[in-house]
C-alpha atoms as a PDB file:
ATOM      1  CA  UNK A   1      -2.016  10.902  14.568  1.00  0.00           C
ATOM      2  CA  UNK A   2       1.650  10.151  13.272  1.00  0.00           C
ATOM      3  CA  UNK A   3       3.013  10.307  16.941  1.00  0.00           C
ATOM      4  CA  UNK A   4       0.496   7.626  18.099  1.00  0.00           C
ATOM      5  CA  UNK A   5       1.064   5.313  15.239  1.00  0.00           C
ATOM      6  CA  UNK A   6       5.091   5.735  15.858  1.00  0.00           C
ATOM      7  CA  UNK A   7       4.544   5.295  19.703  1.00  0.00           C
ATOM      8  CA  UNK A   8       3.171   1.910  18.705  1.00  0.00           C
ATOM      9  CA  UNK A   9       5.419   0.987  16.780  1.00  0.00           C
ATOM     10  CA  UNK A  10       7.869   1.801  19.031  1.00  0.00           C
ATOM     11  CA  UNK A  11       6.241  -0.269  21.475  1.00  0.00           C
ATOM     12  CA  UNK A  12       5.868  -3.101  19.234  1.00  0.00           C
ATOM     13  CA  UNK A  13       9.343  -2.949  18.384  1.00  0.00           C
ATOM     14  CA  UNK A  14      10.761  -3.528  22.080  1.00  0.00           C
ATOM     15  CA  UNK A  15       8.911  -7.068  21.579  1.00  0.00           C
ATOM     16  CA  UNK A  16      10.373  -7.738  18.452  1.00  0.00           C
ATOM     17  CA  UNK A  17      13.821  -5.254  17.945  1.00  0.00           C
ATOM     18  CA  UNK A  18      14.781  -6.898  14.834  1.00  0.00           C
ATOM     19  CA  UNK A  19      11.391  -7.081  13.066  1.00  0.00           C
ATOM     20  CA  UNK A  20      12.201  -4.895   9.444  1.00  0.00           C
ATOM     21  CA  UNK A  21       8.335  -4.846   8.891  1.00  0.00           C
ATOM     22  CA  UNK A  22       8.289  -1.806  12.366  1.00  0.00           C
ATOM     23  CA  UNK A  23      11.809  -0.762  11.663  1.00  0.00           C
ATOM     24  CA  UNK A  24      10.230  -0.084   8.107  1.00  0.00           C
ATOM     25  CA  UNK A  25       7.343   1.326   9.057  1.00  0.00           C
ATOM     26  CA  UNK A  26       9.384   3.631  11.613  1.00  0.00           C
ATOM     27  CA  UNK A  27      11.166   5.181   9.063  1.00  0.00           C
ATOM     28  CA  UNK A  28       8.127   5.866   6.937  1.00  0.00           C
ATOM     29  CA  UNK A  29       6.688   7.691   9.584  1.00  0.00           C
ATOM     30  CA  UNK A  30       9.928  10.025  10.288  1.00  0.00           C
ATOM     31  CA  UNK A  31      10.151  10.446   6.654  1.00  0.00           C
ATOM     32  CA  UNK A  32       6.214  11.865   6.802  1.00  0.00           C
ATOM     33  CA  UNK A  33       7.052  13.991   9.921  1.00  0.00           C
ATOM     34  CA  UNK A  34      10.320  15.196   7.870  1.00  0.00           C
ATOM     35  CA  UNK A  35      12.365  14.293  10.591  1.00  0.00           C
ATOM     36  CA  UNK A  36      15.100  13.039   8.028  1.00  0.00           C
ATOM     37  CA  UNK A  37      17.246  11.687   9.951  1.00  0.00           C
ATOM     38  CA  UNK A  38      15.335   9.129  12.222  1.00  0.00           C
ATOM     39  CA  UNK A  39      13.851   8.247   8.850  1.00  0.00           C
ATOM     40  CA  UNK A  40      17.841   7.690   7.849  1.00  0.00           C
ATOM     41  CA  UNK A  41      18.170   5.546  11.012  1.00  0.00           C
ATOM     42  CA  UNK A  42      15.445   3.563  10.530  1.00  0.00           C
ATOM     43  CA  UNK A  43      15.964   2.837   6.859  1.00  0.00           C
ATOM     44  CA  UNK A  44      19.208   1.897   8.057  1.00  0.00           C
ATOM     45  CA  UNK A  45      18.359  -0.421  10.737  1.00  0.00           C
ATOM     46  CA  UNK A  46      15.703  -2.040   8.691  1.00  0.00           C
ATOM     47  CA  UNK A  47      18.705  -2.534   6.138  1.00  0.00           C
ATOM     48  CA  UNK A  48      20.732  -4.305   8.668  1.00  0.00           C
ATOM     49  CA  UNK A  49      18.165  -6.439  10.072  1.00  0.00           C
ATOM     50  CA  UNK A  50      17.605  -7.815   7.160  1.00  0.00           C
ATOM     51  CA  UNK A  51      19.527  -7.340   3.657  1.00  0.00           C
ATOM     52  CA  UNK A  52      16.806  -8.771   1.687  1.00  0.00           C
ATOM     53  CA  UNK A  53      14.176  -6.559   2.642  1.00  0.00           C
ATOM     54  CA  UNK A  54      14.272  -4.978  -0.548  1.00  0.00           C
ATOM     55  CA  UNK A  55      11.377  -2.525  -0.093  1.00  0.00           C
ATOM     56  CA  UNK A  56      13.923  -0.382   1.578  1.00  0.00           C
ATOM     57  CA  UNK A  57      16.568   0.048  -0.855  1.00  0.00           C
ATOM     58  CA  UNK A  58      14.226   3.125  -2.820  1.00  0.00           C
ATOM     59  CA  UNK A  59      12.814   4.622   0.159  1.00  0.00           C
ATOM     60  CA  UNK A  60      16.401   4.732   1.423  1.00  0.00           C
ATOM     61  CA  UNK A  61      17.900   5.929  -1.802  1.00  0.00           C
ATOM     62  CA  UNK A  62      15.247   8.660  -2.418  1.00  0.00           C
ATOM     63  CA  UNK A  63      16.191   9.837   0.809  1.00  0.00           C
ATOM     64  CA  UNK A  64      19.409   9.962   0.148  1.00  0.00           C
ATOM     65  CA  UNK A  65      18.823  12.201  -2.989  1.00  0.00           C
ATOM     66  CA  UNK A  66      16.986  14.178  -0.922  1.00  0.00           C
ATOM     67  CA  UNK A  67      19.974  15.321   1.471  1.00  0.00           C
ATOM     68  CA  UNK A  68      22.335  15.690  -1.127  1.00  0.00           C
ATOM     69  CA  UNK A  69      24.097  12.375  -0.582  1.00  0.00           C
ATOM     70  CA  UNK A  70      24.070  11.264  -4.121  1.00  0.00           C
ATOM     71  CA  UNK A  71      27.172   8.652  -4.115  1.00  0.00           C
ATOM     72  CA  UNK A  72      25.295   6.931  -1.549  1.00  0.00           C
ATOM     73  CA  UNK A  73      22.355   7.246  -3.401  1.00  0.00           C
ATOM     74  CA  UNK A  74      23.734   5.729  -6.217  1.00  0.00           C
ATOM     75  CA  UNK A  75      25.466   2.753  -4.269  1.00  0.00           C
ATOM     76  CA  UNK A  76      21.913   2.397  -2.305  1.00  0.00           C
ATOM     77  CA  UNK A  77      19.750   1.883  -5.843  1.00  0.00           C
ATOM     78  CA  UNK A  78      22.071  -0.736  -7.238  1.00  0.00           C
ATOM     79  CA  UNK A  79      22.690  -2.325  -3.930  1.00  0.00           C
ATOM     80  CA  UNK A  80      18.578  -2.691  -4.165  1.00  0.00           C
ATOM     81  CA  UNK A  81      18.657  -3.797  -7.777  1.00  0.00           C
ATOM     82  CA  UNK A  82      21.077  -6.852  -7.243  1.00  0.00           C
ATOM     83  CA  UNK A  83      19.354  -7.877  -4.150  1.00  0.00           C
ATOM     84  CA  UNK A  84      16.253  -7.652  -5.916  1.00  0.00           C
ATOM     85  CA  UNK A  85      17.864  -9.971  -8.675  1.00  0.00           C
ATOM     86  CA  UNK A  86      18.986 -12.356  -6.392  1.00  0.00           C
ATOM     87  CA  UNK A  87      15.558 -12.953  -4.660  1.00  0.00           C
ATOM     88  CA  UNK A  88      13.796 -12.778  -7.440  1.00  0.00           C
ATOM     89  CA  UNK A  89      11.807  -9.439  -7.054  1.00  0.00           C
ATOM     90  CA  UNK A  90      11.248  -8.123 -10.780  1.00  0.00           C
ATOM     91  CA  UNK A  91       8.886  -5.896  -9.175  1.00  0.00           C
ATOM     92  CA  UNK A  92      10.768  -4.281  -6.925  1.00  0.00           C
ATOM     93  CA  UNK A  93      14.115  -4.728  -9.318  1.00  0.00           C
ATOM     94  CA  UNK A  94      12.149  -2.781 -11.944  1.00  0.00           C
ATOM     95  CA  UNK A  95      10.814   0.311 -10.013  1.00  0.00           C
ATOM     96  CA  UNK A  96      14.534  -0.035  -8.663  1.00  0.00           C
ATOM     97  CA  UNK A  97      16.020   0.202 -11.938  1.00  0.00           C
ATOM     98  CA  UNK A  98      13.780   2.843 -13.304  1.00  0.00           C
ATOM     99  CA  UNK A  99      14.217   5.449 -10.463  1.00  0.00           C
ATOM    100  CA  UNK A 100      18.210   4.952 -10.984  1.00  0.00           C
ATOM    101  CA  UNK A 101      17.510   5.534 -14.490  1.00  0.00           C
ATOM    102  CA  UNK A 102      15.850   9.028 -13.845  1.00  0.00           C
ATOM    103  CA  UNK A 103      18.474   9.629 -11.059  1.00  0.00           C
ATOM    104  CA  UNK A 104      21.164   9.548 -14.159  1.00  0.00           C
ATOM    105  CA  UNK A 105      19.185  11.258 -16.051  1.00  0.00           C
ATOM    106  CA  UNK A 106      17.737   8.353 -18.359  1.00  0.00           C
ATOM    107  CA  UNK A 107      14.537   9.011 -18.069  1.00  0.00           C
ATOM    108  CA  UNK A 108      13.344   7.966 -21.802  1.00  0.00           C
ATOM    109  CA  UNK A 109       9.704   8.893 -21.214  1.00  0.00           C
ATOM    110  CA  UNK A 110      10.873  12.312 -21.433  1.00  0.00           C
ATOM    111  CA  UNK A 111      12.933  12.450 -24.549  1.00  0.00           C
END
């Protein structure tokens, strides 16, 4: 099912390279198929396509934590939270902030 869903997207996205909606969605679906580092191109591309697509700064740091590339990680979640600031996004800016928080070690819930 996964490799229909990213053959259309794939399709979709030759219509419409730059649309960070598919690129999004691309990554997702590596990231299910734990192909890690399509996911890590996707996330990437989405990134570039458009900096304010701040859905993509957790996915991207998460996966980041998840190979070991915690610097980047770290740059990657506050990246997220300022962009998230500047549009406006509390949502987003507070599940931002609170999975940076446990990714230091801040997580209050558990003390």
């Amino acid at each position: 099912m996964n490799n229909q869903r990213i053959q259309r997207l794939l399709e979709m996205l030759q219509e419409e390279p730059q649309d960070s909606f598919l690129l999004y969605a691309l990554a997702t679906e590596y990231l299910k198929l734990q192909d890690n580092q399509k996911a890590l191109f996707y996330y990437l591309e989405t990134e570039k396509s458009d900096e304010n697509y701040v859905g993509v700064y957790y996915h991207l740091a998460k996966l980041y934590e998840l190979l070991k590339e915690t610097e980047l990680a770290h740059q990657t979640y506050q990246k997220g939270m300022k962009i998230a600031r500047q549009i406006g996004d509390n949502h987003a800016f507070s599940e931002l902030q609170s999975a940076f928080n446990i990714f230091n070690g801040l997580d209050y819930e558990n003390d």
